[in-house]
PDB file of N, CA and C in Angstrom:
ATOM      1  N   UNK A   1       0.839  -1.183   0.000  1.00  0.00           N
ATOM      2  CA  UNK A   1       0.000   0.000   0.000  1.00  0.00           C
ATOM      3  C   UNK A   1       0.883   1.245   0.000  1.00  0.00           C
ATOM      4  N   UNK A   2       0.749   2.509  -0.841  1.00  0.00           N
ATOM      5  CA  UNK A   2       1.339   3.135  -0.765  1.00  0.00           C
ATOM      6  C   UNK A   2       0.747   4.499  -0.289  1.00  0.00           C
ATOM      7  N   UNK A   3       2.083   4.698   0.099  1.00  0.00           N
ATOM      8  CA  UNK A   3       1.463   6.086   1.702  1.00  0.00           C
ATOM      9  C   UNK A   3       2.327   7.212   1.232  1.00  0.00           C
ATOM     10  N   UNK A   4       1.411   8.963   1.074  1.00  0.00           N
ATOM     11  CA  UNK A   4       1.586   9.540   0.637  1.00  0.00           C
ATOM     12  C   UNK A   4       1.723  10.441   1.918  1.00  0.00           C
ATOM     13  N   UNK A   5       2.589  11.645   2.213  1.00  0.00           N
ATOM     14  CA  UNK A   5       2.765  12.474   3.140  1.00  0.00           C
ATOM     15  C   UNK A   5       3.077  13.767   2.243  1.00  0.00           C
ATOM     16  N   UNK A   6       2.250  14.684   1.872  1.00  0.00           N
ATOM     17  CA  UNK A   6       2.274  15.739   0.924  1.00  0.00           C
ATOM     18  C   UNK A   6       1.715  16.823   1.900  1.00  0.00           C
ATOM     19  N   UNK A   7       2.442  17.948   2.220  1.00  0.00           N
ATOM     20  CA  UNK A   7       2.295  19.012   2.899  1.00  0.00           C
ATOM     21  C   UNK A   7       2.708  20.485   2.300  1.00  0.00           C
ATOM     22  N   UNK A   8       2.616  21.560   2.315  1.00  0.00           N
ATOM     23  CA  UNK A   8       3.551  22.766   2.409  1.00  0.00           C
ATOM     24  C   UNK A   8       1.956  23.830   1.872  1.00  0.00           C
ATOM     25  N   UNK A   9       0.830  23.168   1.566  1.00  0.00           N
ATOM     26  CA  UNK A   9       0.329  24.352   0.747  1.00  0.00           C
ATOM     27  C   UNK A   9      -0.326  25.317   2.060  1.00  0.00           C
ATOM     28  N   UNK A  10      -1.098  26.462   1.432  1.00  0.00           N
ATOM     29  CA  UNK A  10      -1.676  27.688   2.038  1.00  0.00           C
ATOM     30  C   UNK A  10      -2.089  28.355   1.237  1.00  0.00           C
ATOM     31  N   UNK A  11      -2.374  29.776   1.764  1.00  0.00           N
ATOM     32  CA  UNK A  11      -2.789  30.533   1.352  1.00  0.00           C
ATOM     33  C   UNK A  11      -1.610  31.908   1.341  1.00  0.00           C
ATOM     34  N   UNK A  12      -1.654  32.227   0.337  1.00  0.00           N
ATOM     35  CA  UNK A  12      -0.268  33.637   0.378  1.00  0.00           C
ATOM     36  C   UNK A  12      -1.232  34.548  -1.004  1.00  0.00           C
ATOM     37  N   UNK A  13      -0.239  35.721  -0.539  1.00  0.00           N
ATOM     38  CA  UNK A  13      -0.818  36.877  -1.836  1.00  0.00           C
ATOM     39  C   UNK A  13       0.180  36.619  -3.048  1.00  0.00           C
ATOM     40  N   UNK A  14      -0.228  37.213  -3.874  1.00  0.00           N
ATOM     41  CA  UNK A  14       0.305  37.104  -5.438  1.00  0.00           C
ATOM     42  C   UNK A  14       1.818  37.771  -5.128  1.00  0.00           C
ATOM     43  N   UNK A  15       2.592  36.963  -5.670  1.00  0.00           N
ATOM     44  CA  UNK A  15       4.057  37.053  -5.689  1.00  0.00           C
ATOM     45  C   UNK A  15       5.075  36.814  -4.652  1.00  0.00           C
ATOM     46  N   UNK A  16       4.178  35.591  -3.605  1.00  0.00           N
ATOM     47  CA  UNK A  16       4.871  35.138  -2.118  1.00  0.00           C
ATOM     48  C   UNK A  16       5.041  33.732  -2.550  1.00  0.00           C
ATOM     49  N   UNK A  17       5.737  33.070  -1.802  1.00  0.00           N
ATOM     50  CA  UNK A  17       6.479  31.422  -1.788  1.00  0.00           C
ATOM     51  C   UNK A  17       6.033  30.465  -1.487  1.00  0.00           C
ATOM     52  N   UNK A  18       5.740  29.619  -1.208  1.00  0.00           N
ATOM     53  CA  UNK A  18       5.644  28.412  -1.373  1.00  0.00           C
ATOM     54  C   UNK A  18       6.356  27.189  -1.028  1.00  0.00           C
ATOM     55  N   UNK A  19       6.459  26.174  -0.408  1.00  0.00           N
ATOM     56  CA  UNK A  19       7.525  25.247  -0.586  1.00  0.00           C
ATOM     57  C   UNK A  19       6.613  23.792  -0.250  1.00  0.00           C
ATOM     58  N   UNK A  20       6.463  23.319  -1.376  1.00  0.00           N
ATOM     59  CA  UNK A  20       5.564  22.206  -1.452  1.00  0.00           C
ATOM     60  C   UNK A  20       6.894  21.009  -0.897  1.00  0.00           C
ATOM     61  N   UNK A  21       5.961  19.611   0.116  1.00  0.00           N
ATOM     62  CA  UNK A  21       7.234  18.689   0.098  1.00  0.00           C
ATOM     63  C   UNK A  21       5.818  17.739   0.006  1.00  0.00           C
ATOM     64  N   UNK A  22       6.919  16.062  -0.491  1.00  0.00           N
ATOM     65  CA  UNK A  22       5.887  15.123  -0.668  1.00  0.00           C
ATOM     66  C   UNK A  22       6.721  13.471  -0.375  1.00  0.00           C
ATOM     67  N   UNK A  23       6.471  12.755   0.873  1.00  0.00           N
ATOM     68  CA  UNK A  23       7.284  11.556   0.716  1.00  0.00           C
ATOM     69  C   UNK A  23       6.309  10.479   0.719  1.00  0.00           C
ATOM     70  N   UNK A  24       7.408   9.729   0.207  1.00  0.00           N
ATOM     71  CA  UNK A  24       6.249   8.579  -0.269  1.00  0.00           C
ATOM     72  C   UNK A  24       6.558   7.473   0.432  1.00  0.00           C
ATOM     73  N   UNK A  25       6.419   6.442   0.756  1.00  0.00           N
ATOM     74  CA  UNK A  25       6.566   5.052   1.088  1.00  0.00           C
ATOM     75  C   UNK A  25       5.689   3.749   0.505  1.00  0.00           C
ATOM     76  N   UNK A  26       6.640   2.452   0.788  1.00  0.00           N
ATOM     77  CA  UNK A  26       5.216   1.628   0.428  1.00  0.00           C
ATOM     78  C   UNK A  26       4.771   1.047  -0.979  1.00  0.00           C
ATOM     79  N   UNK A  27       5.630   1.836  -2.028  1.00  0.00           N
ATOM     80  CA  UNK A  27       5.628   1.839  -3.161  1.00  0.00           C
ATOM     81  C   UNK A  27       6.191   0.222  -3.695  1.00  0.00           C
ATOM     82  N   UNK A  28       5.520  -0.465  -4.767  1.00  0.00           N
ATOM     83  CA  UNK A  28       5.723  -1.905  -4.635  1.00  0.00           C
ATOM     84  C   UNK A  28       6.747  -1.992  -6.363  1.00  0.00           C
ATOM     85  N   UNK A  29       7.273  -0.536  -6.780  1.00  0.00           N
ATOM     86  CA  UNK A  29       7.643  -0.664  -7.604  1.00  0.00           C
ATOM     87  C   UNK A  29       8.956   0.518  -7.439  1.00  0.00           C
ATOM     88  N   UNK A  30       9.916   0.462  -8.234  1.00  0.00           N
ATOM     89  CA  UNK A  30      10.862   1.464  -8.328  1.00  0.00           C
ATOM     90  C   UNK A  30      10.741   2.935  -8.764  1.00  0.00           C
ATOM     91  N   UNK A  31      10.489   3.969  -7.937  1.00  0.00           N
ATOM     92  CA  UNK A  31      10.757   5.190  -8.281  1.00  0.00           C
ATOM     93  C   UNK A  31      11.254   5.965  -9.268  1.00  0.00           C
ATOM     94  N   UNK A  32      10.984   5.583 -10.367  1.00  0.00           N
ATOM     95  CA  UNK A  32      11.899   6.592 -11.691  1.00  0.00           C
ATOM     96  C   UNK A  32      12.137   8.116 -11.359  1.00  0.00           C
ATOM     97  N   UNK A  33      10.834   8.622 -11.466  1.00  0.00           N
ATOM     98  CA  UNK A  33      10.240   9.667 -11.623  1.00  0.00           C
ATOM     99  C   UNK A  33       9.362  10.586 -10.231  1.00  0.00           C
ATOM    100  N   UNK A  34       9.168  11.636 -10.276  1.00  0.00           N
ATOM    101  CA  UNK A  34       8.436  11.913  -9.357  1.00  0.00           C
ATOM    102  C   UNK A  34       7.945  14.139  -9.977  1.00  0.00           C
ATOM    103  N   UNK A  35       7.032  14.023  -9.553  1.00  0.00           N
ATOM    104  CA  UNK A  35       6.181  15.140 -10.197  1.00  0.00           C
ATOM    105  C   UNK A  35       5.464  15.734  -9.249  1.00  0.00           C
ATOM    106  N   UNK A  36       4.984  17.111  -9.428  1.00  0.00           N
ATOM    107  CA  UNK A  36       3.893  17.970  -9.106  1.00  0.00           C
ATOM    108  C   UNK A  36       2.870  18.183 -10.458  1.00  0.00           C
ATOM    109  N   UNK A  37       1.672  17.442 -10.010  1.00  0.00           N
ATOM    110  CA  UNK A  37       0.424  17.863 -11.085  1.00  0.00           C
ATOM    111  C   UNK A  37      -0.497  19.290 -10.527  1.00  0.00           C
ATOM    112  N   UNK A  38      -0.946  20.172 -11.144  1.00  0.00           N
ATOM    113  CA  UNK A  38      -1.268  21.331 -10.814  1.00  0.00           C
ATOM    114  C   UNK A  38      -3.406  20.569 -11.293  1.00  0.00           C
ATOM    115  N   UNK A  39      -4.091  21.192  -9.977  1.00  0.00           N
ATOM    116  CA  UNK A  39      -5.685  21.026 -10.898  1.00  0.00           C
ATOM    117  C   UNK A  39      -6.173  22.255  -9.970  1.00  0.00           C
ATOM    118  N   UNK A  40      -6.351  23.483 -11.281  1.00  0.00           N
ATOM    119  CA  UNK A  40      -7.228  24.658 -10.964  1.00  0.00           C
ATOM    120  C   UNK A  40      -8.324  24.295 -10.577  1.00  0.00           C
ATOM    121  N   UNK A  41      -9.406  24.881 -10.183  1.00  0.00           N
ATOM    122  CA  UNK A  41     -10.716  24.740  -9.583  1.00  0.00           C
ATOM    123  C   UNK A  41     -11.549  24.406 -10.758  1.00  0.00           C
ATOM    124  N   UNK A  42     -12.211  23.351 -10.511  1.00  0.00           N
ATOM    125  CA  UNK A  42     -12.992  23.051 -11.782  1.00  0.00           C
ATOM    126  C   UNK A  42     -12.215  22.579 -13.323  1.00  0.00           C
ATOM    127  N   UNK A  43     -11.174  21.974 -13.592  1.00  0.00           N
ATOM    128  CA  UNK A  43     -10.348  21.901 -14.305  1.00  0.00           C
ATOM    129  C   UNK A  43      -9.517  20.625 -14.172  1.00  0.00           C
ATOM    130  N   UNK A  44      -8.991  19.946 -15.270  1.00  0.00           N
ATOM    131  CA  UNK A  44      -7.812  19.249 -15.146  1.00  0.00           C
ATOM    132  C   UNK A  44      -6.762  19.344 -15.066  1.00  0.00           C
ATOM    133  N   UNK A  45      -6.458  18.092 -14.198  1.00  0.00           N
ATOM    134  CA  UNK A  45      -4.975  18.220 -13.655  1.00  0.00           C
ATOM    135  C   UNK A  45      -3.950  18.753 -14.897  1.00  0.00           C
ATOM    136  N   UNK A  46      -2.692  19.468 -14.428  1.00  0.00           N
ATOM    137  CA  UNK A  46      -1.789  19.045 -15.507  1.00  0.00           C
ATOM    138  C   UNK A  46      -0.055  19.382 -15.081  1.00  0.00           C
ATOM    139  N   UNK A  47       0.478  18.552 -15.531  1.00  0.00           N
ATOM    140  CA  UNK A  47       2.139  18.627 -15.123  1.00  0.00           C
ATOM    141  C   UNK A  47       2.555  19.815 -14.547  1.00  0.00           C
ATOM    142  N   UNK A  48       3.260  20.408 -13.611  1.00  0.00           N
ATOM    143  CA  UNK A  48       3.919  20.962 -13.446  1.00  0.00           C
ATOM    144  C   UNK A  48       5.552  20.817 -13.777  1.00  0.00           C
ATOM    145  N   UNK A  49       5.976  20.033 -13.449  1.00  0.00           N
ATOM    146  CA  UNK A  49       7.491  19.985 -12.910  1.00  0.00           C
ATOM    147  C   UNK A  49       7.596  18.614 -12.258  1.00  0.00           C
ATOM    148  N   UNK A  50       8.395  17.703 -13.167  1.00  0.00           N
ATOM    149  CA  UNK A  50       9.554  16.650 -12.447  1.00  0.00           C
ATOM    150  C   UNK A  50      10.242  16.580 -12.869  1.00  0.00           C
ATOM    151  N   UNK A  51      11.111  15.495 -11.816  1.00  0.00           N
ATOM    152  CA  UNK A  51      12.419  15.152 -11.931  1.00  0.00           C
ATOM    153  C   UNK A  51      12.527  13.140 -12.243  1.00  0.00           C
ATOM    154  N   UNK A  52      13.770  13.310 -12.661  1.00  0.00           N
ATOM    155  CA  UNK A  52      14.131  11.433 -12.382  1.00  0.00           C
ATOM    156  C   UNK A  52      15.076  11.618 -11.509  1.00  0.00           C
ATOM    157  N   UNK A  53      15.551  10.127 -11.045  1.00  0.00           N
ATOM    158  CA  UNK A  53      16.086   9.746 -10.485  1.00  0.00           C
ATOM    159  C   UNK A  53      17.674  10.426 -10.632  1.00  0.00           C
ATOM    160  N   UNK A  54      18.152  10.659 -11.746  1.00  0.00           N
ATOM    161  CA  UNK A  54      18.879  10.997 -12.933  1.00  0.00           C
ATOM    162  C   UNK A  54      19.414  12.608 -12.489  1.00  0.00           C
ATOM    163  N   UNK A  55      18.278  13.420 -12.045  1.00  0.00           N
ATOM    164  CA  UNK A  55      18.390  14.936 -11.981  1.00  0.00           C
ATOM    165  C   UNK A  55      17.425  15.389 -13.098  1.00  0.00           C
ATOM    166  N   UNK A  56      17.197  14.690 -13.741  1.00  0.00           N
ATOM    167  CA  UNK A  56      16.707  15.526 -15.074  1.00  0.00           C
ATOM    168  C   UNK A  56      15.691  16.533 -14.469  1.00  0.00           C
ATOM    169  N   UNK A  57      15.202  17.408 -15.229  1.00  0.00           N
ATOM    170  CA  UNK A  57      13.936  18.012 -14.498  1.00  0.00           C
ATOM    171  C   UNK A  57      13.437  18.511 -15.882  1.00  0.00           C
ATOM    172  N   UNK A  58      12.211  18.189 -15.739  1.00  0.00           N
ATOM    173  CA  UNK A  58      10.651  19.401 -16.622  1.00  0.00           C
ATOM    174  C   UNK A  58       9.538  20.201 -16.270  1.00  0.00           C
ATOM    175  N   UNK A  59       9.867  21.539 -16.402  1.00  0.00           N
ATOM    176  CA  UNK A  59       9.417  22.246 -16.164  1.00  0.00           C
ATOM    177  C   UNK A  59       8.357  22.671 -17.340  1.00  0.00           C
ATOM    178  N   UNK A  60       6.846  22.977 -16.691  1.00  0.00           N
ATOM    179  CA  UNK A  60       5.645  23.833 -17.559  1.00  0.00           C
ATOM    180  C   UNK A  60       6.203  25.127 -17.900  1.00  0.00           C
ATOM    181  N   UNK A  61       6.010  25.745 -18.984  1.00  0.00           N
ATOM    182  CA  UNK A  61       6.745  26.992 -19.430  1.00  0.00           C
ATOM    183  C   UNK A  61       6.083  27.722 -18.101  1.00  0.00           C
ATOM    184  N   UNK A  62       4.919  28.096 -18.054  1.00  0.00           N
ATOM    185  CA  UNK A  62       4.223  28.861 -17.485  1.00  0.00           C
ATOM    186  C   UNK A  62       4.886  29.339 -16.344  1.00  0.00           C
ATOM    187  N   UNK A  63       5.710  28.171 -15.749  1.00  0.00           N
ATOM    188  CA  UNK A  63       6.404  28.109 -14.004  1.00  0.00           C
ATOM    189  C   UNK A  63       8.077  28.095 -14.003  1.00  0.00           C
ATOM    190  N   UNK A  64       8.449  28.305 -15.549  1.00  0.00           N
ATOM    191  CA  UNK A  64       9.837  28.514 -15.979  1.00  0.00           C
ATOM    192  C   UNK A  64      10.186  29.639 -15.075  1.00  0.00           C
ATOM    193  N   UNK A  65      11.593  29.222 -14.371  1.00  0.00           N
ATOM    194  CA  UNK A  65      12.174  30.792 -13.573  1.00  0.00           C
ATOM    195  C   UNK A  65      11.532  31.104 -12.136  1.00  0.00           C
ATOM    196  N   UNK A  66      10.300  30.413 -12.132  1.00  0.00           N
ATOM    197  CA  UNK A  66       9.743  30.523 -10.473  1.00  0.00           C
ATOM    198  C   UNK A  66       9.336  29.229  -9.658  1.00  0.00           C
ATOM    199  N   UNK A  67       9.058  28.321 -10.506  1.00  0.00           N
ATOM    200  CA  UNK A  67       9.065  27.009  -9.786  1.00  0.00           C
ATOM    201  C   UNK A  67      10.477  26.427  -9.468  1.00  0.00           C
ATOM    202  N   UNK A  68      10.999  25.684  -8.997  1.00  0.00           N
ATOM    203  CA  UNK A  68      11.916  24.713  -8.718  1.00  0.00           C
ATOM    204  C   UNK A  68      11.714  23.391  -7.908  1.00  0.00           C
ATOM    205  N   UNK A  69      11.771  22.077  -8.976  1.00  0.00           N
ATOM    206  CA  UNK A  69      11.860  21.046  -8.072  1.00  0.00           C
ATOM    207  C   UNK A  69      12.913  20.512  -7.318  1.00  0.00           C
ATOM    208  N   UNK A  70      12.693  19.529  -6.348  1.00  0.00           N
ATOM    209  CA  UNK A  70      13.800  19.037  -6.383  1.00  0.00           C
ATOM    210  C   UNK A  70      13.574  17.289  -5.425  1.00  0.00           C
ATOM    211  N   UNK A  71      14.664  17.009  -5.222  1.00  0.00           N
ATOM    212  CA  UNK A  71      14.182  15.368  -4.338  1.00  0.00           C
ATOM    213  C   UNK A  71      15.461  14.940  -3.566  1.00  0.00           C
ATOM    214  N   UNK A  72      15.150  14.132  -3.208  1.00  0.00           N
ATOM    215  CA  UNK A  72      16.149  13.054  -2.035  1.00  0.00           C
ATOM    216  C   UNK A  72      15.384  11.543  -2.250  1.00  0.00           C
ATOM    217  N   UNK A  73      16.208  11.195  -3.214  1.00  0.00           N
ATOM    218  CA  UNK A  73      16.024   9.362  -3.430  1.00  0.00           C
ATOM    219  C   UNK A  73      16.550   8.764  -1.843  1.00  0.00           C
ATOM    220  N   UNK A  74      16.964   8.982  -1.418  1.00  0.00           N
ATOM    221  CA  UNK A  74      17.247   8.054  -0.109  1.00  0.00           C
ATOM    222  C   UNK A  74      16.064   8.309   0.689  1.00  0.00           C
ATOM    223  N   UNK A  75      15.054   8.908   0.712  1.00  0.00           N
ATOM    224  CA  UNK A  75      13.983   9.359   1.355  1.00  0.00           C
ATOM    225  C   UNK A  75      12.634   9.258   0.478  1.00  0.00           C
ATOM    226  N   UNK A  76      12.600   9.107  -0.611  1.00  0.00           N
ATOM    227  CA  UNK A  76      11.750   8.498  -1.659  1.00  0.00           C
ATOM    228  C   UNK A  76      10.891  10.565  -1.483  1.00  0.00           C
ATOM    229  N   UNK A  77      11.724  11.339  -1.319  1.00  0.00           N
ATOM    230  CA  UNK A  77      10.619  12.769  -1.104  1.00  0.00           C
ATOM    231  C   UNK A  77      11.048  13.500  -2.433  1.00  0.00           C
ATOM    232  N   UNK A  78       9.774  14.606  -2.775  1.00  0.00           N
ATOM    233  CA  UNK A  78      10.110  15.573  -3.517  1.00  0.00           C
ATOM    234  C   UNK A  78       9.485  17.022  -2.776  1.00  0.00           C
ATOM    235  N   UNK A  79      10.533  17.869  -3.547  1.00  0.00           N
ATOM    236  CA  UNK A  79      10.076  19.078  -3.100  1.00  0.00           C
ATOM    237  C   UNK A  79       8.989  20.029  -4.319  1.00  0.00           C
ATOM    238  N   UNK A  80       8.473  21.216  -4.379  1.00  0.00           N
ATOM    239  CA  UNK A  80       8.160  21.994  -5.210  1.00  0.00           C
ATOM    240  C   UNK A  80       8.294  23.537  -4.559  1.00  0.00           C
ATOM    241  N   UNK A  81       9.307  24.200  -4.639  1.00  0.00           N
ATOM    242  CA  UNK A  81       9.895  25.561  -4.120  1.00  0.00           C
ATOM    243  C   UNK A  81       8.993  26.581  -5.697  1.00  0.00           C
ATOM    244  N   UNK A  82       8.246  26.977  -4.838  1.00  0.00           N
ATOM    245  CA  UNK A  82       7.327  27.878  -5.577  1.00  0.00           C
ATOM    246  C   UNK A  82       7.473  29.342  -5.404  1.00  0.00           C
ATOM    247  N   UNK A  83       7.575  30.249  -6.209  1.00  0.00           N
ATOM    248  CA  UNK A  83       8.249  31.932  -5.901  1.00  0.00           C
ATOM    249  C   UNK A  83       7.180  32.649  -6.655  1.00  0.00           C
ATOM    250  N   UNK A  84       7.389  33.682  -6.361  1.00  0.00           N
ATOM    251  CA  UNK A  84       6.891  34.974  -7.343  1.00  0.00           C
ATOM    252  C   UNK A  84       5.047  33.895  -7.828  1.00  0.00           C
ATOM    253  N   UNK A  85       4.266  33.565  -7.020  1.00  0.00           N
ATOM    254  CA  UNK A  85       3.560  32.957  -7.077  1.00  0.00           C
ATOM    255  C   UNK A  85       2.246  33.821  -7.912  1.00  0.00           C
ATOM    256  N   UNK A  86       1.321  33.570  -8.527  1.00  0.00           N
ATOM    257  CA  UNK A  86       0.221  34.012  -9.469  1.00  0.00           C
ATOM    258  C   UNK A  86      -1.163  33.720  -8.596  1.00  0.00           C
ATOM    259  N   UNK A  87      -2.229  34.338  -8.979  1.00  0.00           N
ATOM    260  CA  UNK A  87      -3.559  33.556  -8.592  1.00  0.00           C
ATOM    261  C   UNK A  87      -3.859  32.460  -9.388  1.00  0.00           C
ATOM    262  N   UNK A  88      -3.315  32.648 -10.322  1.00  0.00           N
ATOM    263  CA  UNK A  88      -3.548  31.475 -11.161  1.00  0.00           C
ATOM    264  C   UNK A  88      -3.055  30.146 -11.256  1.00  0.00           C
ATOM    265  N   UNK A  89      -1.746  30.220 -10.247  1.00  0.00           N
ATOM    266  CA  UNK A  89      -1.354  28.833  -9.854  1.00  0.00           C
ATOM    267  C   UNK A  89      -2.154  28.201  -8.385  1.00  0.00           C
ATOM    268  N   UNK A  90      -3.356  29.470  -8.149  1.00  0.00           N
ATOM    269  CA  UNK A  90      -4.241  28.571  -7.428  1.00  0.00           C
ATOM    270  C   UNK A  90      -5.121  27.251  -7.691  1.00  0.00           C
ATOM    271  N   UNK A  91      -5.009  26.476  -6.429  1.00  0.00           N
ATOM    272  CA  UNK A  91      -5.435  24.650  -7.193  1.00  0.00           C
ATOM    273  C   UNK A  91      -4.995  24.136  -6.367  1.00  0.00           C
ATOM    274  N   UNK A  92      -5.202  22.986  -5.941  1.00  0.00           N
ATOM    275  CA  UNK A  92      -4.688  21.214  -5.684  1.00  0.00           C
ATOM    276  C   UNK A  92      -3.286  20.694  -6.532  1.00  0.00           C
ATOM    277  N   UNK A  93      -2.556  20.687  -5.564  1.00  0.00           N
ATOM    278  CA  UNK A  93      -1.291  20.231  -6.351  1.00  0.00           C
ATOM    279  C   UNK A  93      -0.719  19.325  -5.518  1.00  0.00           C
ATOM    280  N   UNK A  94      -0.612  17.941  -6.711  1.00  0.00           N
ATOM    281  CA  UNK A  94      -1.006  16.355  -6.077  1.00  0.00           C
ATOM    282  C   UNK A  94       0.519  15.963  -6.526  1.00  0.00           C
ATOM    283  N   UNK A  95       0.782  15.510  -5.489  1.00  0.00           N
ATOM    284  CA  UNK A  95       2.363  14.904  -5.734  1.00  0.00           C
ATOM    285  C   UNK A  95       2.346  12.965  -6.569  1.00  0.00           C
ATOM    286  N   UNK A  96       3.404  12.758  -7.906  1.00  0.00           N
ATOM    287  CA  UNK A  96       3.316  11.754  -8.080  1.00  0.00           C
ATOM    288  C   UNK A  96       4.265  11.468  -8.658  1.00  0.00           C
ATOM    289  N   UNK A  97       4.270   9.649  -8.097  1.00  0.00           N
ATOM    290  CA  UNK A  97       5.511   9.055  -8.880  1.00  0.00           C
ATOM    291  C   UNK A  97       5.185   7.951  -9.548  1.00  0.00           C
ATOM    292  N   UNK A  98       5.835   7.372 -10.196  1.00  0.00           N
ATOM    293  CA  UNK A  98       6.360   6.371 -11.132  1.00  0.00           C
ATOM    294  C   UNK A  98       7.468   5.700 -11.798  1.00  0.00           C
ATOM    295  N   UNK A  99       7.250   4.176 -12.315  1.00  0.00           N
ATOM    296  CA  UNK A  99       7.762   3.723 -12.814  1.00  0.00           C
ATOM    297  C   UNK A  99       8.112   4.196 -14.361  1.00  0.00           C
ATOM    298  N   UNK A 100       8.241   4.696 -15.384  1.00  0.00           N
ATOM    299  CA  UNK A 100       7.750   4.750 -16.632  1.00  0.00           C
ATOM    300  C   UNK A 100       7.654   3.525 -17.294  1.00  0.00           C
ATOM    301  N   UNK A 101       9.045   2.777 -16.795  1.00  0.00           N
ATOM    302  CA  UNK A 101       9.170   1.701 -18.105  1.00  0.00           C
ATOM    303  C   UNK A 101       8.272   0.395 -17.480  1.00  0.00           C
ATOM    304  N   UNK A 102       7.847   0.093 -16.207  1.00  0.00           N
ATOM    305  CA  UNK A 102       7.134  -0.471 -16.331  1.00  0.00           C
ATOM    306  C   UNK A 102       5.645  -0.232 -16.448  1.00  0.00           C
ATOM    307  N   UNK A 103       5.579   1.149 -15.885  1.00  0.00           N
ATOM    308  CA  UNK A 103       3.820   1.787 -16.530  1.00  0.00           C
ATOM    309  C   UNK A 103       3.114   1.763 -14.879  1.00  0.00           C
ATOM    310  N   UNK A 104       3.747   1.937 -13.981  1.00  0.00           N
ATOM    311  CA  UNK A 104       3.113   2.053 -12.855  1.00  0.00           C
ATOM    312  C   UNK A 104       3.431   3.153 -12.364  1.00  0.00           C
ATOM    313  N   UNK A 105       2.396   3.830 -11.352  1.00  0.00           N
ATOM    314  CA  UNK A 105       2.370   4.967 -11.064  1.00  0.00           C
ATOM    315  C   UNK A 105       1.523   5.486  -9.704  1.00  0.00           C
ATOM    316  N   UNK A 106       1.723   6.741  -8.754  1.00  0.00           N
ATOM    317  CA  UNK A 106       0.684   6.689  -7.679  1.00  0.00           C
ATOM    318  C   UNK A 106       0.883   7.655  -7.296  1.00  0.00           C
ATOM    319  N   UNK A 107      -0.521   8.496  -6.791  1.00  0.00           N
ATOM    320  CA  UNK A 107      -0.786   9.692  -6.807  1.00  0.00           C
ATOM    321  C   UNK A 107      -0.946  10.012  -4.921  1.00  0.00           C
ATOM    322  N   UNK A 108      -0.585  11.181  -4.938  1.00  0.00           N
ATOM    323  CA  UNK A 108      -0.936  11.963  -3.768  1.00  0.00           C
ATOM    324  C   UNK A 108      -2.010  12.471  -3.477  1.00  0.00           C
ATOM    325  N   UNK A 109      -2.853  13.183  -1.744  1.00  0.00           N
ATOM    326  CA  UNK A 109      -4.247  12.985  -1.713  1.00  0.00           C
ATOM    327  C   UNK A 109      -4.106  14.490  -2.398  1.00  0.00           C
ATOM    328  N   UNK A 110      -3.061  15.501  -2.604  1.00  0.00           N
ATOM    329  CA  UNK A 110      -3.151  16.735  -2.586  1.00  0.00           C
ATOM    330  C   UNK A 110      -2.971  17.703  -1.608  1.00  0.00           C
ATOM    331  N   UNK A 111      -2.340  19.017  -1.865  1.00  0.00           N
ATOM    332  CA  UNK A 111      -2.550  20.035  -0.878  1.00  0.00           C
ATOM    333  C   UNK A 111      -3.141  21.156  -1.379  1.00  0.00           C
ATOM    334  N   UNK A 112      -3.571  22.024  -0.921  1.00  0.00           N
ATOM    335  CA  UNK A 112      -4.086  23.232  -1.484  1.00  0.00           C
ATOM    336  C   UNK A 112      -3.277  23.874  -1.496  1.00  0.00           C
ATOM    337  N   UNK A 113      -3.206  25.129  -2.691  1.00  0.00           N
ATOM    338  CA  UNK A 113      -2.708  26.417  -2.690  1.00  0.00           C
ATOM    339  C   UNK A 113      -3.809  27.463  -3.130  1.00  0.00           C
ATOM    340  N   UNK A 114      -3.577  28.435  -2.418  1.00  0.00           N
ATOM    341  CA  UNK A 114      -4.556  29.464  -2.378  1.00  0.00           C
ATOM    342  C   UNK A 114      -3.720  30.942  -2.781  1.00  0.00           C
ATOM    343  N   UNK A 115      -3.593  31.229  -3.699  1.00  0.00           N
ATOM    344  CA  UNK A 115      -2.858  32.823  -4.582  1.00  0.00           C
ATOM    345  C   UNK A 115      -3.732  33.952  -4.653  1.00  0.00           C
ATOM    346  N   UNK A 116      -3.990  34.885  -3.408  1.00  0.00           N
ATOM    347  CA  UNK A 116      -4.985  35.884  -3.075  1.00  0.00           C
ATOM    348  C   UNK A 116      -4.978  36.792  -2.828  1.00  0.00           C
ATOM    349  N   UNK A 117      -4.994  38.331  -2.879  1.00  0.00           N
ATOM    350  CA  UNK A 117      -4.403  39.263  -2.207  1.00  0.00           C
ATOM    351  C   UNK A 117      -5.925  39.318  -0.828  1.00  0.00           C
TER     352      UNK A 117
END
């Protein structure tokens, strides 16, 4: 069974920080990958920013220059260091990882972020 511990969101005004964290355990498959999915209110989810195992990282243009991920494989955690924040990156932002090459994958319950003056 896999157990999700995803914390950091709130509420801040437009152009304050953020620091999303997310560890996982429990996982019955190997960690490739690990991500922040962004879901506005009423809307679908969609990528933010991951990393592999590797370092690699992908970033949504939108969050180019103010997001930053990052992780600790010995701890199976990721981070999402969020800056210069928008109302519009208000939403549920669900931490997830995966296998790619074998096609398995598992999602976080979510935290809120709230971008408000």
């Amino acid at each position: 069974q896999v157990q999700f511990v995803e914390s950091g969101g709130g509420l801040v005004q437009p152009g304050g920080s953020l620091r999303l964290s997310c560890a996982v355990s429990g996982t019955e498959f190997r960690i490739t990958v690990m991500g922040w999915y962004h879901q506005p209110p009423g809307k679908e989810c969609q990528l933010v920013a991951d990393i592999t195992r590797g370092g690699g990282r992908y970033y949504k243009d939108s969050v180019k220059g103010r997001f930053t991920i990052s992780r600790d494989t010995d701890k199976d955690a990721a981070y999402l260091q969020m800056r210069r924040l928008r109302p519009e990156d208000t939403g549920l932002y669900y931490c997830h990882v995966a296998d790619l090459s074998r096609k398995k994958d598992a999602w976080g319950q979510g935290t809120q972020v709230t971008v408000s003056s």
